[in-house]
PDB file of N, CA and C in Angstrom:
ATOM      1  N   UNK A   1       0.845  -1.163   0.000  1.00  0.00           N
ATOM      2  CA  UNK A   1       0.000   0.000   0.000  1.00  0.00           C
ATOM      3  C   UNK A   1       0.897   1.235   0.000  1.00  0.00           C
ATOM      4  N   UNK A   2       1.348   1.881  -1.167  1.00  0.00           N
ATOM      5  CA  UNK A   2       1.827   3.158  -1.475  1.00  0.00           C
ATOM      6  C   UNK A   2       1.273   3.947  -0.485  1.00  0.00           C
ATOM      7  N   UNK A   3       0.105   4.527  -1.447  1.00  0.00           N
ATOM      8  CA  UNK A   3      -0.451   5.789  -1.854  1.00  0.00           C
ATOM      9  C   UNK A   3      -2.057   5.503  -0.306  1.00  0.00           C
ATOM     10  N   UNK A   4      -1.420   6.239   0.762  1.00  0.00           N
ATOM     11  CA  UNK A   4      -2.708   6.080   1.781  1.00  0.00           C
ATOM     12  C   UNK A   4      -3.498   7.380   1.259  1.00  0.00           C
ATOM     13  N   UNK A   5      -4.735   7.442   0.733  1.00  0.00           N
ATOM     14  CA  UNK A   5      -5.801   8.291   0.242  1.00  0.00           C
ATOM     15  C   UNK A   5      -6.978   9.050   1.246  1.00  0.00           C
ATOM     16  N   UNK A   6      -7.375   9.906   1.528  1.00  0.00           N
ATOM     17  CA  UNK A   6      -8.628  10.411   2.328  1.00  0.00           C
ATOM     18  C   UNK A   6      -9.414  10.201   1.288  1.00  0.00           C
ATOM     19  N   UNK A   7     -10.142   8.745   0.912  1.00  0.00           N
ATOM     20  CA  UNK A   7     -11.287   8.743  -0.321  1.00  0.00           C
ATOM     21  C   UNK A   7     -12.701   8.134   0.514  1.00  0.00           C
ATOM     22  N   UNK A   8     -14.046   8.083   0.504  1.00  0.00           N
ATOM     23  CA  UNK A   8     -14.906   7.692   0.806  1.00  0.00           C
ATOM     24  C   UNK A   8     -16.035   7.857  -0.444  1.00  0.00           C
ATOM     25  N   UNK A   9     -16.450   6.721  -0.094  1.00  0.00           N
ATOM     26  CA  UNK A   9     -17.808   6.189  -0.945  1.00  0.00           C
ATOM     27  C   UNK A   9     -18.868   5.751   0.005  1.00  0.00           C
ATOM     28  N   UNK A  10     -20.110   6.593  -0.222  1.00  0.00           N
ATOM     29  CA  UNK A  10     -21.072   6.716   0.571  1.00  0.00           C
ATOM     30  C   UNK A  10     -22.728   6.410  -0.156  1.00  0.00           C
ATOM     31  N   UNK A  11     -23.586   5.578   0.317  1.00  0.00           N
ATOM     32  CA  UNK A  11     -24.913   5.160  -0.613  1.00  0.00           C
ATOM     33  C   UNK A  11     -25.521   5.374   0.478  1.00  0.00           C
ATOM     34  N   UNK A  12     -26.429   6.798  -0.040  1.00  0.00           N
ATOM     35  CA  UNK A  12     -27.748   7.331   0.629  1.00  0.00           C
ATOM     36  C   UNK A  12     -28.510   8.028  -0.138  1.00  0.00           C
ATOM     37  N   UNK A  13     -29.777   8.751   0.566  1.00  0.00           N
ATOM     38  CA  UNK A  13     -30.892   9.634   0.116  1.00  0.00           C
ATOM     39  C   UNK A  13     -30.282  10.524   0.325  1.00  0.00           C
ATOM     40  N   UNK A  14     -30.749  11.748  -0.280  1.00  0.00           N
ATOM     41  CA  UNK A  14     -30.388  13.229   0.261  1.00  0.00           C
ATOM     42  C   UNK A  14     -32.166  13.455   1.030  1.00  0.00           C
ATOM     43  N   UNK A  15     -32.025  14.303   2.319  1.00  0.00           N
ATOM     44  CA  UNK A  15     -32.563  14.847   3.490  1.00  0.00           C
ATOM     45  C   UNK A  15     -33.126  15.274   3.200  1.00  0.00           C
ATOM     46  N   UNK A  16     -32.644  16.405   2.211  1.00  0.00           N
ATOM     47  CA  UNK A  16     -33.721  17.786   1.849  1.00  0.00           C
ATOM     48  C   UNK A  16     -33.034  18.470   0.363  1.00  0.00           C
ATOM     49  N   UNK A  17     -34.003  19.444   0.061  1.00  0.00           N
ATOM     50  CA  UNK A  17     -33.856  19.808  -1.472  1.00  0.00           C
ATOM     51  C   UNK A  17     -32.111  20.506  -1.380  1.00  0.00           C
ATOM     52  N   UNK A  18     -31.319  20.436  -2.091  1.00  0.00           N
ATOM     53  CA  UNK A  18     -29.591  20.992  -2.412  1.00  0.00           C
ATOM     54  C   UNK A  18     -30.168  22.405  -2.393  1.00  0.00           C
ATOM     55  N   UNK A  19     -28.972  22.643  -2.049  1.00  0.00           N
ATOM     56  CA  UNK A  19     -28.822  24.547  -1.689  1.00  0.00           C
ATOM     57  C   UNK A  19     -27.802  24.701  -2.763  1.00  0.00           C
ATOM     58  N   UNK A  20     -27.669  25.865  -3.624  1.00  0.00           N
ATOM     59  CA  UNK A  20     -26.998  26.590  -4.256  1.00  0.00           C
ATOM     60  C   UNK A  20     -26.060  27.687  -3.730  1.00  0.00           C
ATOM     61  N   UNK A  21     -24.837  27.826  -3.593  1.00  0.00           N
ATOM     62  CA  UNK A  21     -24.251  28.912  -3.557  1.00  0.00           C
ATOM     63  C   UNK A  21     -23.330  29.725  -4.582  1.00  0.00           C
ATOM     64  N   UNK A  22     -24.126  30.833  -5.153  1.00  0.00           N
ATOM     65  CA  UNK A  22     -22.907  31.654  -6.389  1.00  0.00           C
ATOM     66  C   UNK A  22     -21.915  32.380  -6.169  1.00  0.00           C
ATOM     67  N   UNK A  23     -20.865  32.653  -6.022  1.00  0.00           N
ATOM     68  CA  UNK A  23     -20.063  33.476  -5.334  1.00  0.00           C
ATOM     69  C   UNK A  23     -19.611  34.517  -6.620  1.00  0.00           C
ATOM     70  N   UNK A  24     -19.157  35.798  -6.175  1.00  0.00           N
ATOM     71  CA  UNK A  24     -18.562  36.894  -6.971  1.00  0.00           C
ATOM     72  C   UNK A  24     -17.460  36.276  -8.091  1.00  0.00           C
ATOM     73  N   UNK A  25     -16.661  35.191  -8.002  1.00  0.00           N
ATOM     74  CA  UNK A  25     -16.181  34.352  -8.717  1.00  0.00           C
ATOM     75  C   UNK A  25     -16.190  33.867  -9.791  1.00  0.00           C
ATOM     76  N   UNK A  26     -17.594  33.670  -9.709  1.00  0.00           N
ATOM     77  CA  UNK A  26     -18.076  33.294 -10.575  1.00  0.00           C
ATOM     78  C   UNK A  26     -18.734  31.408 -10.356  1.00  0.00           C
ATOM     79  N   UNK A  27     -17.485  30.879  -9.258  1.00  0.00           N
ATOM     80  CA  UNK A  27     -17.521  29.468  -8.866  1.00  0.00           C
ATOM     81  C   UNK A  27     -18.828  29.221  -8.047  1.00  0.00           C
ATOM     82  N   UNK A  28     -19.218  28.058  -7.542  1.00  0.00           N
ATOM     83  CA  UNK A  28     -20.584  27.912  -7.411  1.00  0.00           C
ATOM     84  C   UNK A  28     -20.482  26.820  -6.667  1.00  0.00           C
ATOM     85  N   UNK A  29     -21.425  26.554  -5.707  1.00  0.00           N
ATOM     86  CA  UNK A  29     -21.163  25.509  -4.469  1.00  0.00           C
ATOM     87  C   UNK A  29     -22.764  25.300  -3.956  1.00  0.00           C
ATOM     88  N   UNK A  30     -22.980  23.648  -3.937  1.00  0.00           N
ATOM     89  CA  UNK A  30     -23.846  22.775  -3.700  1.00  0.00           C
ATOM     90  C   UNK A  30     -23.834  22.071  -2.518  1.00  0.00           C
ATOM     91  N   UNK A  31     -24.732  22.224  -1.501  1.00  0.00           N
ATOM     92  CA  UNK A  31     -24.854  21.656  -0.152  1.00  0.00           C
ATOM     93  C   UNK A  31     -25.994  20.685  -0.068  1.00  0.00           C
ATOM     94  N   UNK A  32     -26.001  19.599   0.731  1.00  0.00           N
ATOM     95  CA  UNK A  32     -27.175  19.276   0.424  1.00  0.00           C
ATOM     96  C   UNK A  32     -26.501  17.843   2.280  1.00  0.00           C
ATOM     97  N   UNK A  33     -27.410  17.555   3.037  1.00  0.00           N
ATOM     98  CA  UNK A  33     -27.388  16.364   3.776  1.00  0.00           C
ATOM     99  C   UNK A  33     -27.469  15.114   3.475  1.00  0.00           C
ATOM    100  N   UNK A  34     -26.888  13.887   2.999  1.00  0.00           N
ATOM    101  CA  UNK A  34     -27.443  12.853   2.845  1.00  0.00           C
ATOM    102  C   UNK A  34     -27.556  11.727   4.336  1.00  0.00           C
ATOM    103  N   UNK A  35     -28.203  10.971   3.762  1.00  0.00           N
ATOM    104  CA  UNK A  35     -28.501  10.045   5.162  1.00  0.00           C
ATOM    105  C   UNK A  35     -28.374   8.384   5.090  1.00  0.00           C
ATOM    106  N   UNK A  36     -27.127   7.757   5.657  1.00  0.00           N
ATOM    107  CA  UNK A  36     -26.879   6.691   5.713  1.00  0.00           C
ATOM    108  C   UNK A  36     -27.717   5.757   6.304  1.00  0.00           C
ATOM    109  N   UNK A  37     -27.459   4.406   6.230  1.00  0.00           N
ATOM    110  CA  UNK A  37     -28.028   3.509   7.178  1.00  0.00           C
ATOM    111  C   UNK A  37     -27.471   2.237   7.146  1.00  0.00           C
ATOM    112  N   UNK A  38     -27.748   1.451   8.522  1.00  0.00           N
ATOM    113  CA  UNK A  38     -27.109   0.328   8.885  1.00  0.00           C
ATOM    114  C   UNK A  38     -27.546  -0.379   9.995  1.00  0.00           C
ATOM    115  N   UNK A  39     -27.861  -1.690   9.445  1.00  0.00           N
ATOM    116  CA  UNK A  39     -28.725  -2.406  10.065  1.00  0.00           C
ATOM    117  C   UNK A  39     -27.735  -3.377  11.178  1.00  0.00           C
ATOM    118  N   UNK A  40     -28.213  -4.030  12.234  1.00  0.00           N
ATOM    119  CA  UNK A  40     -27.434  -4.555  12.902  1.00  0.00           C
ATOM    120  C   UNK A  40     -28.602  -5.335  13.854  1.00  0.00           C
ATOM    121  N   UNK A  41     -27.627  -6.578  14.529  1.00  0.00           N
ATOM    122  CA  UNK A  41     -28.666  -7.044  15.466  1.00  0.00           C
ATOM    123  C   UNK A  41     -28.125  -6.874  16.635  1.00  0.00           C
ATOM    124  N   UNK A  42     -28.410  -6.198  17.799  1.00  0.00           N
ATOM    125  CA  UNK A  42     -28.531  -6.422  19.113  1.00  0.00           C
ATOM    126  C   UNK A  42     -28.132  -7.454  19.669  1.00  0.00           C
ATOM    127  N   UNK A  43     -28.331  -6.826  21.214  1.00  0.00           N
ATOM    128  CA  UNK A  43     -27.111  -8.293  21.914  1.00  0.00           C
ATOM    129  C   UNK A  43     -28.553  -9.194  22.345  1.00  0.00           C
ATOM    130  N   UNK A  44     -29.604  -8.875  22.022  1.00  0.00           N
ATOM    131  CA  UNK A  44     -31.671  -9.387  22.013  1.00  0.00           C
ATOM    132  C   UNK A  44     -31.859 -10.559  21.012  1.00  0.00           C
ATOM    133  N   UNK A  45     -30.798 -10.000  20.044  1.00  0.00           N
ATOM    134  CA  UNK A  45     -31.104 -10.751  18.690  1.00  0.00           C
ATOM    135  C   UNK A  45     -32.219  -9.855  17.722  1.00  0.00           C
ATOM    136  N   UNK A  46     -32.546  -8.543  18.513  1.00  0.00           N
ATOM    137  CA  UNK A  46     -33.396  -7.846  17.702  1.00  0.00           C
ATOM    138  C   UNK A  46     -32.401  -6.572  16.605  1.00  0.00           C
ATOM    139  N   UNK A  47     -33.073  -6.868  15.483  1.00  0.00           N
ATOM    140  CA  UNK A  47     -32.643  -5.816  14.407  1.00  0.00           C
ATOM    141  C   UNK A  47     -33.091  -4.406  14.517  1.00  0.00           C
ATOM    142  N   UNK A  48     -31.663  -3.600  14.786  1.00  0.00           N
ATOM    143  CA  UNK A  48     -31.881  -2.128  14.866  1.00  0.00           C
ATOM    144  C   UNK A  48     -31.040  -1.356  13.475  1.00  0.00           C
ATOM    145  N   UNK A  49     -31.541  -0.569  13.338  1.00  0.00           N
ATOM    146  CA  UNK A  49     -31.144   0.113  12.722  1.00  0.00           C
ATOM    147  C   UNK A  49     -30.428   2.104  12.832  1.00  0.00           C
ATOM    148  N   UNK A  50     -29.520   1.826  12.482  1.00  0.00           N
ATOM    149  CA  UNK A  50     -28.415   3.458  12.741  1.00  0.00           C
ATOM    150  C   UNK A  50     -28.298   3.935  11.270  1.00  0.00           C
ATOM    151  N   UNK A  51     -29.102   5.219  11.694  1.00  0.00           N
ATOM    152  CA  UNK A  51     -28.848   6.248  10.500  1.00  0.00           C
ATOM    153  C   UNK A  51     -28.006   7.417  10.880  1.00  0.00           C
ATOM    154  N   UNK A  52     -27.239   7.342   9.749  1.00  0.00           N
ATOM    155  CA  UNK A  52     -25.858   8.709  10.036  1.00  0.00           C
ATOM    156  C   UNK A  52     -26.299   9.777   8.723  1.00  0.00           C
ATOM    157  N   UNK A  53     -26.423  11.161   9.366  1.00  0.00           N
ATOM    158  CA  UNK A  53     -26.585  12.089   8.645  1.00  0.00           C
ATOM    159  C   UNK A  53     -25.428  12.966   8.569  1.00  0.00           C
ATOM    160  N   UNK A  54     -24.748  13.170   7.046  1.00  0.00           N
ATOM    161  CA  UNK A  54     -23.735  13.768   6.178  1.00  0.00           C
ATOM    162  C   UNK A  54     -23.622  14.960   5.894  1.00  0.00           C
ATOM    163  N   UNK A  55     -23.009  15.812   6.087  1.00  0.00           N
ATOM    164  CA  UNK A  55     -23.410  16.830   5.554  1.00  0.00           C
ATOM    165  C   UNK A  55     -22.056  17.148   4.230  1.00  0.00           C
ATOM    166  N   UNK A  56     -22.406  17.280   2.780  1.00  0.00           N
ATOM    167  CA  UNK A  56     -22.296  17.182   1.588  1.00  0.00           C
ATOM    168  C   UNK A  56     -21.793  18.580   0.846  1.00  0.00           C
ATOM    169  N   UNK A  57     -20.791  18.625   0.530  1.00  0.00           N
ATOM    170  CA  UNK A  57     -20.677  19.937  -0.598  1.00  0.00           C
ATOM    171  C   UNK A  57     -20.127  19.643  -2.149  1.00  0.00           C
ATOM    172  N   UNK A  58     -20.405  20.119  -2.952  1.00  0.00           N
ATOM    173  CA  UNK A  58     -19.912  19.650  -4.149  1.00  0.00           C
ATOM    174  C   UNK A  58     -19.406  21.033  -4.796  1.00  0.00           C
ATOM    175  N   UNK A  59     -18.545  21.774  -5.958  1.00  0.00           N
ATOM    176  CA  UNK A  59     -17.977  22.664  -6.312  1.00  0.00           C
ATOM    177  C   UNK A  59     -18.301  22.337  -7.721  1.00  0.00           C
ATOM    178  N   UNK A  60     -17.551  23.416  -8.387  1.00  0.00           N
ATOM    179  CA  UNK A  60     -17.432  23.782  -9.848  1.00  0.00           C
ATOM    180  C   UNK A  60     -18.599  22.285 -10.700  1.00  0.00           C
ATOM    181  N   UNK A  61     -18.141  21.669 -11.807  1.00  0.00           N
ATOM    182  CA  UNK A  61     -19.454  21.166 -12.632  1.00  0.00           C
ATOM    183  C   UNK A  61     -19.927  20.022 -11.844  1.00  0.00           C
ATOM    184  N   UNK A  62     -19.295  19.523 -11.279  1.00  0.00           N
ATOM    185  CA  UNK A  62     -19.944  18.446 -10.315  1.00  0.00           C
ATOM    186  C   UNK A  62     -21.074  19.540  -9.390  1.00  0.00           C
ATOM    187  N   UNK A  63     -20.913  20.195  -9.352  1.00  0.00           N
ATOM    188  CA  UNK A  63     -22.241  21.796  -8.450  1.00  0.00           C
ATOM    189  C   UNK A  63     -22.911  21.341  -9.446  1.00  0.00           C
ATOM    190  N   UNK A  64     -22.429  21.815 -10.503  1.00  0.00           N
ATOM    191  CA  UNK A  64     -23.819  22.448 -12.257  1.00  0.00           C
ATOM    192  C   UNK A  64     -24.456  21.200 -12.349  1.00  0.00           C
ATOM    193  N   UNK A  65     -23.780  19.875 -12.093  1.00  0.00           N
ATOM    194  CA  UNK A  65     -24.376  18.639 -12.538  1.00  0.00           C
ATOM    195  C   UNK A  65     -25.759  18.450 -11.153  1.00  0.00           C
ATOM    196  N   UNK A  66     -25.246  18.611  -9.528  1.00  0.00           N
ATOM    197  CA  UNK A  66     -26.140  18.758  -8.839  1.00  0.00           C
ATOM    198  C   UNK A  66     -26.875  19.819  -8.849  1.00  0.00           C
ATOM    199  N   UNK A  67     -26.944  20.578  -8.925  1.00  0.00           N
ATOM    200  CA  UNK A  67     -28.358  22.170  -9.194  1.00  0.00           C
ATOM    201  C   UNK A  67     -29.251  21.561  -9.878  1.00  0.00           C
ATOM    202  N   UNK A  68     -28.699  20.621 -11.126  1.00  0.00           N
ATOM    203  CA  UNK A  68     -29.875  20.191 -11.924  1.00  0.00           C
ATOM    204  C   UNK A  68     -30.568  18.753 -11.641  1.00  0.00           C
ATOM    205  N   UNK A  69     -30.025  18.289 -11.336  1.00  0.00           N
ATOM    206  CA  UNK A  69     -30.524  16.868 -11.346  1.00  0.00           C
ATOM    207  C   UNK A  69     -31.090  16.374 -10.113  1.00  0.00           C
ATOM    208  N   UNK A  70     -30.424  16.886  -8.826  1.00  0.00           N
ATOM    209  CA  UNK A  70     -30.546  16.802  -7.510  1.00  0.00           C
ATOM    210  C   UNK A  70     -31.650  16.808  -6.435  1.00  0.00           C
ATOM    211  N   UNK A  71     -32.700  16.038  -6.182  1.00  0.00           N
ATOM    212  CA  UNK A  71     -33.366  16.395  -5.329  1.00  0.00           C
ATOM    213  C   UNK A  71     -33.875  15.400  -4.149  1.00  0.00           C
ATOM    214  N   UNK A  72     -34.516  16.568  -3.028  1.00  0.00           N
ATOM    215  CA  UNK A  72     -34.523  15.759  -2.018  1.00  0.00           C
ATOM    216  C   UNK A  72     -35.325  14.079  -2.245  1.00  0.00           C
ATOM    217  N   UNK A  73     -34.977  12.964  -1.448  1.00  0.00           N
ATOM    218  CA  UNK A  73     -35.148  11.793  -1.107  1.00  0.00           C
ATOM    219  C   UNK A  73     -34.557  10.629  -2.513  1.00  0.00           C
ATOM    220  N   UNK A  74     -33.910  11.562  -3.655  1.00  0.00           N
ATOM    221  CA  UNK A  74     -33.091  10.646  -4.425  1.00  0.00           C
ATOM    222  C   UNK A  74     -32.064   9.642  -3.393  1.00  0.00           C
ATOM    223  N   UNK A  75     -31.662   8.818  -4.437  1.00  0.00           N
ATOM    224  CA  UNK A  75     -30.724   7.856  -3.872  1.00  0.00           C
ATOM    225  C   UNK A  75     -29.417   8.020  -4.621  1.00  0.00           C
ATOM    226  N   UNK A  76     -28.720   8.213  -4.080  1.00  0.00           N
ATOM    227  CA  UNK A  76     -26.793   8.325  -4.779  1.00  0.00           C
ATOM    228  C   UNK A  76     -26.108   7.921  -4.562  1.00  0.00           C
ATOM    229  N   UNK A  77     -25.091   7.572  -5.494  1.00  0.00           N
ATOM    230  CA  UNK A  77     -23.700   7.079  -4.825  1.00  0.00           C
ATOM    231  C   UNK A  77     -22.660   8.186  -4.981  1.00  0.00           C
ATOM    232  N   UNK A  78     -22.365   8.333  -3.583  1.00  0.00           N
ATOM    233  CA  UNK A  78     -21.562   9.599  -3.704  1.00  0.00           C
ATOM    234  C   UNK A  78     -19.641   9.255  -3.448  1.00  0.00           C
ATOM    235  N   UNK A  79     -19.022  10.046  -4.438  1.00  0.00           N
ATOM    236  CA  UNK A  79     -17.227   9.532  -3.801  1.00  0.00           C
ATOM    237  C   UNK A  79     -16.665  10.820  -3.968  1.00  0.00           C
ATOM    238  N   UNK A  80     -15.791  10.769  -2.826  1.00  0.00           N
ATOM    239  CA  UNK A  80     -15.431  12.477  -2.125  1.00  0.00           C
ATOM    240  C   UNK A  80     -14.480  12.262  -1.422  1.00  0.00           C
ATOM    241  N   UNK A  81     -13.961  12.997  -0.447  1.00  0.00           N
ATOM    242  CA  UNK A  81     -12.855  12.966   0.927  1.00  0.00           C
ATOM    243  C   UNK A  81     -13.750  13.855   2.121  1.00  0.00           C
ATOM    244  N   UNK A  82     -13.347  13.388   3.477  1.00  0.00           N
ATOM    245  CA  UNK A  82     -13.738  13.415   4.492  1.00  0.00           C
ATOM    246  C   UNK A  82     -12.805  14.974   4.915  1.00  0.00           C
ATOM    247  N   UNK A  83     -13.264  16.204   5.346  1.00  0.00           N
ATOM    248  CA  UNK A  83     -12.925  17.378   5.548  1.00  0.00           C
ATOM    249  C   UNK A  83     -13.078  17.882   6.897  1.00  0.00           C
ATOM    250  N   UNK A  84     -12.370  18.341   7.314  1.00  0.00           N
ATOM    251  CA  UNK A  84     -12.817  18.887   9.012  1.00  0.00           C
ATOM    252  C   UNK A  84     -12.270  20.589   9.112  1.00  0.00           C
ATOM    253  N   UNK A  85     -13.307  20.970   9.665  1.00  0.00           N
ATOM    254  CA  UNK A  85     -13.539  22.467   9.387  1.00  0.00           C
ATOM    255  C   UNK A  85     -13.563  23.073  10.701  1.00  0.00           C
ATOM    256  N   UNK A  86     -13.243  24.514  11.066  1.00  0.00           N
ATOM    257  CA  UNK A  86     -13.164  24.484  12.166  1.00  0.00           C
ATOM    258  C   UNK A  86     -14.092  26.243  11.667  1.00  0.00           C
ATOM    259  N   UNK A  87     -14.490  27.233  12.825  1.00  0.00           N
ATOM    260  CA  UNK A  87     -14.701  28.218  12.508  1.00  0.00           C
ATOM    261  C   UNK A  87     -15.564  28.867  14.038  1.00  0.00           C
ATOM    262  N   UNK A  88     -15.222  30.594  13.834  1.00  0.00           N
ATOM    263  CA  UNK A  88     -16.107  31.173  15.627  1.00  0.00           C
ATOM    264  C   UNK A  88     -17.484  31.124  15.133  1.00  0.00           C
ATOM    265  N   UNK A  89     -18.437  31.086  16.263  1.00  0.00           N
ATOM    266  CA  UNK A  89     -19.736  31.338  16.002  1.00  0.00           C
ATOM    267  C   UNK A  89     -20.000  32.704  16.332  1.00  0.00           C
ATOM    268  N   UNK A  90     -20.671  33.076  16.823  1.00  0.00           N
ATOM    269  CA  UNK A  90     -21.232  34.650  16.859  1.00  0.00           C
ATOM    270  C   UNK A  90     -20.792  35.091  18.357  1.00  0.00           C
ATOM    271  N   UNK A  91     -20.572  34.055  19.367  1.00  0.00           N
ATOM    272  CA  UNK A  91     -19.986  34.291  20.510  1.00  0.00           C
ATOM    273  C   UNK A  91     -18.618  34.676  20.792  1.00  0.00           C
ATOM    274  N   UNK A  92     -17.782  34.010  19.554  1.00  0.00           N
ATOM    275  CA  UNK A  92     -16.886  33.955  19.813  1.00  0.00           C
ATOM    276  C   UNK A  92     -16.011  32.618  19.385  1.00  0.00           C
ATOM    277  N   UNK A  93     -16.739  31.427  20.163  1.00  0.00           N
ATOM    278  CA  UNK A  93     -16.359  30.262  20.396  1.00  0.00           C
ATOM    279  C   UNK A  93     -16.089  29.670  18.946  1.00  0.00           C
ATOM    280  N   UNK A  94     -14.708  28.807  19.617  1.00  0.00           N
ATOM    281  CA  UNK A  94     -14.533  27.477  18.302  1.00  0.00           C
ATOM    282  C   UNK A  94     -15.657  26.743  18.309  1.00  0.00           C
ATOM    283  N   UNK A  95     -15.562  26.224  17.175  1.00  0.00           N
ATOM    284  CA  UNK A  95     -16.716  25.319  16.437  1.00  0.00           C
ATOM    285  C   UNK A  95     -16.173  24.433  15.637  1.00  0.00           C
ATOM    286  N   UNK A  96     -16.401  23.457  15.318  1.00  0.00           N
ATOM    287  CA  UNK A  96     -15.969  22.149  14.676  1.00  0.00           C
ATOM    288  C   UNK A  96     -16.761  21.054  13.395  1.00  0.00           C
ATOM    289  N   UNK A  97     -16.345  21.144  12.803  1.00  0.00           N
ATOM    290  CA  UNK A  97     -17.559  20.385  11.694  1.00  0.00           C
ATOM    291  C   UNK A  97     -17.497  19.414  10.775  1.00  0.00           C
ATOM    292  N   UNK A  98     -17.977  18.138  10.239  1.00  0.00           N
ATOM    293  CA  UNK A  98     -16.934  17.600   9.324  1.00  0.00           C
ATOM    294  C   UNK A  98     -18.075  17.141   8.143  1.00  0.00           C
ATOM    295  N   UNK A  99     -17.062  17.870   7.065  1.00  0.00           N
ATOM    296  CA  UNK A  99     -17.883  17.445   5.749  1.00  0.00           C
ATOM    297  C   UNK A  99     -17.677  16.661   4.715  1.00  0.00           C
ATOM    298  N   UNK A 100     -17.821  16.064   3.843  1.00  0.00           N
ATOM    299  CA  UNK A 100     -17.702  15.309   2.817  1.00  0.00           C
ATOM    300  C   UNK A 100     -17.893  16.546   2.193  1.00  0.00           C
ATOM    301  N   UNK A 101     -16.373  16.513   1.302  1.00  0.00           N
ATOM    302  CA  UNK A 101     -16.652  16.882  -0.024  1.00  0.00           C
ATOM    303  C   UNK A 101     -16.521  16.256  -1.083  1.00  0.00           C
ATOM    304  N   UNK A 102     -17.661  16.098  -1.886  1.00  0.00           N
ATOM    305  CA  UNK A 102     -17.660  15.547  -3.131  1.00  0.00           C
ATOM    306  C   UNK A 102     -17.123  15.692  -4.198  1.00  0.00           C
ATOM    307  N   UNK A 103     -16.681  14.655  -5.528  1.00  0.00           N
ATOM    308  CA  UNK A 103     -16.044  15.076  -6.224  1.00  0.00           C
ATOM    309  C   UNK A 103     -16.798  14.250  -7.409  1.00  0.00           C
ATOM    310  N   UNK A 104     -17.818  13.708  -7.195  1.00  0.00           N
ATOM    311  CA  UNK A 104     -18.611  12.588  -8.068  1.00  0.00           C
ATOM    312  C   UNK A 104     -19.722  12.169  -7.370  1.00  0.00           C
ATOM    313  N   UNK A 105     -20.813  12.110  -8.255  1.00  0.00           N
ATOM    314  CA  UNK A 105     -22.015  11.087  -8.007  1.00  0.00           C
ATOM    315  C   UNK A 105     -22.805  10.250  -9.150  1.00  0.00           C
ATOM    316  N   UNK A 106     -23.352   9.426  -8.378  1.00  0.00           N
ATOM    317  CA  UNK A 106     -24.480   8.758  -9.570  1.00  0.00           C
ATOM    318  C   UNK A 106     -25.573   8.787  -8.894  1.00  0.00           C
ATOM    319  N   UNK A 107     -26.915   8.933  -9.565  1.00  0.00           N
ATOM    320  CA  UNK A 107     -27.945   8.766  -9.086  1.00  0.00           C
ATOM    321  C   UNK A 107     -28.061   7.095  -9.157  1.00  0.00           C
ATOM    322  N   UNK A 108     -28.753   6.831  -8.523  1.00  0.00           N
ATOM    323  CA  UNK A 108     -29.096   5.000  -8.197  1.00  0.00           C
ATOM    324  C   UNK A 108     -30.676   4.534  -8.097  1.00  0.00           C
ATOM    325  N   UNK A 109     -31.740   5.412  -8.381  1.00  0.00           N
ATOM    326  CA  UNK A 109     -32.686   5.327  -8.493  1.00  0.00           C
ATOM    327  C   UNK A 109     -33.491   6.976  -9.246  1.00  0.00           C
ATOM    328  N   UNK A 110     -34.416   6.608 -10.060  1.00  0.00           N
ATOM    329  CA  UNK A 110     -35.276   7.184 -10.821  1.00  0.00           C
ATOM    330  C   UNK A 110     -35.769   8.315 -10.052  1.00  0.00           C
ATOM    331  N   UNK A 111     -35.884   9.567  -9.792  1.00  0.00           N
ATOM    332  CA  UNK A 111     -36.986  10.423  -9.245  1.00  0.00           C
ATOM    333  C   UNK A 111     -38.479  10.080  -9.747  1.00  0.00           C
ATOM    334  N   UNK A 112     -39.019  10.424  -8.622  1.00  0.00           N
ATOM    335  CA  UNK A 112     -40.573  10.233  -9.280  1.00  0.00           C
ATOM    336  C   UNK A 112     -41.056  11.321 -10.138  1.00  0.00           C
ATOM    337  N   UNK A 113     -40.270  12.178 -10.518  1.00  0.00           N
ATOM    338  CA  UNK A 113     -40.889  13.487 -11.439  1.00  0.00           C
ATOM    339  C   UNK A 113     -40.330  13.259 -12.243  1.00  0.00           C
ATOM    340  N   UNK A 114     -39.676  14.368 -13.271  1.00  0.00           N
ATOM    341  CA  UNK A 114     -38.818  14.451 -14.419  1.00  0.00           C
ATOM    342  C   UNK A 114     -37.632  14.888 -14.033  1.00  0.00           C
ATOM    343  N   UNK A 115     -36.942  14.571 -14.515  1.00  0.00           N
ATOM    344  CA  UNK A 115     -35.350  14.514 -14.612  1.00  0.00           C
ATOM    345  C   UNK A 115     -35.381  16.059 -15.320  1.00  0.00           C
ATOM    346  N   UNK A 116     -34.698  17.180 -14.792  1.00  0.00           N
ATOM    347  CA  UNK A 116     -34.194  18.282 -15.682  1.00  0.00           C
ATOM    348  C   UNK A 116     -32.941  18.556 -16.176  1.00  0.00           C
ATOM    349  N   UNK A 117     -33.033  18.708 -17.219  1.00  0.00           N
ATOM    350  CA  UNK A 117     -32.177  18.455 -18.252  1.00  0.00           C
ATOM    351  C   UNK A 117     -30.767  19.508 -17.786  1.00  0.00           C
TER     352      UNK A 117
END
């Protein structure tokens, strides 16, 4: 093993409808939550289930490709690197955050509307 990578591949829904951001730049940035899951059995023998919620950014045409196609309760396969962000809140205080940023997706199931082009 060369080459140790920060890569992750992640299969979920997205939460809620993608957010757009345009900047003076001209560059353009896509947010959106997706939501994992994972089933397991208990020390009962009963099946529980753990959902982990993501929080997602995507940049330049991988953005243009989500603005359009993207919406809430699709299913994706998303591959990105794992990011940790730090920043003050309005108090003052550190704050801590960790995001997936994306660099690719596929959709993995049909929307129930139309696909925009």
């Amino acid at each position: 093993m060369n080459n140790l990578r920060n890569k992750v591949n992640l299969i979920g829904r997205l939460g809620a409808q993608p957010e757009t951001m345009k900047f003076e730049t001209g560059r353009k940035l896509v947010r959106f939550s997706l939501a994992t899951n994972d089933r397991y059995k208990n020390k009962n023998g009963e099946w529980q289930e753990d959902v982990q919620w993501h929080n997602v950014t995507v940049w330049g045409k991988v953005a243009d490709r989500a603005e359009k196609i993207l919406e809430k309760g699709q299913e994706i396969l998303l591959e990105g690197k794992i990011s940790y962000q730090s920043y003050e809140n309005t108090q003052g205080e550190k704050r801590y955050s960790t995001v997936i940023e994306g660099n690719d997706f596929m959709l993995l199931n049909k929307p129930s509307g139309e696909v925009k082009a």
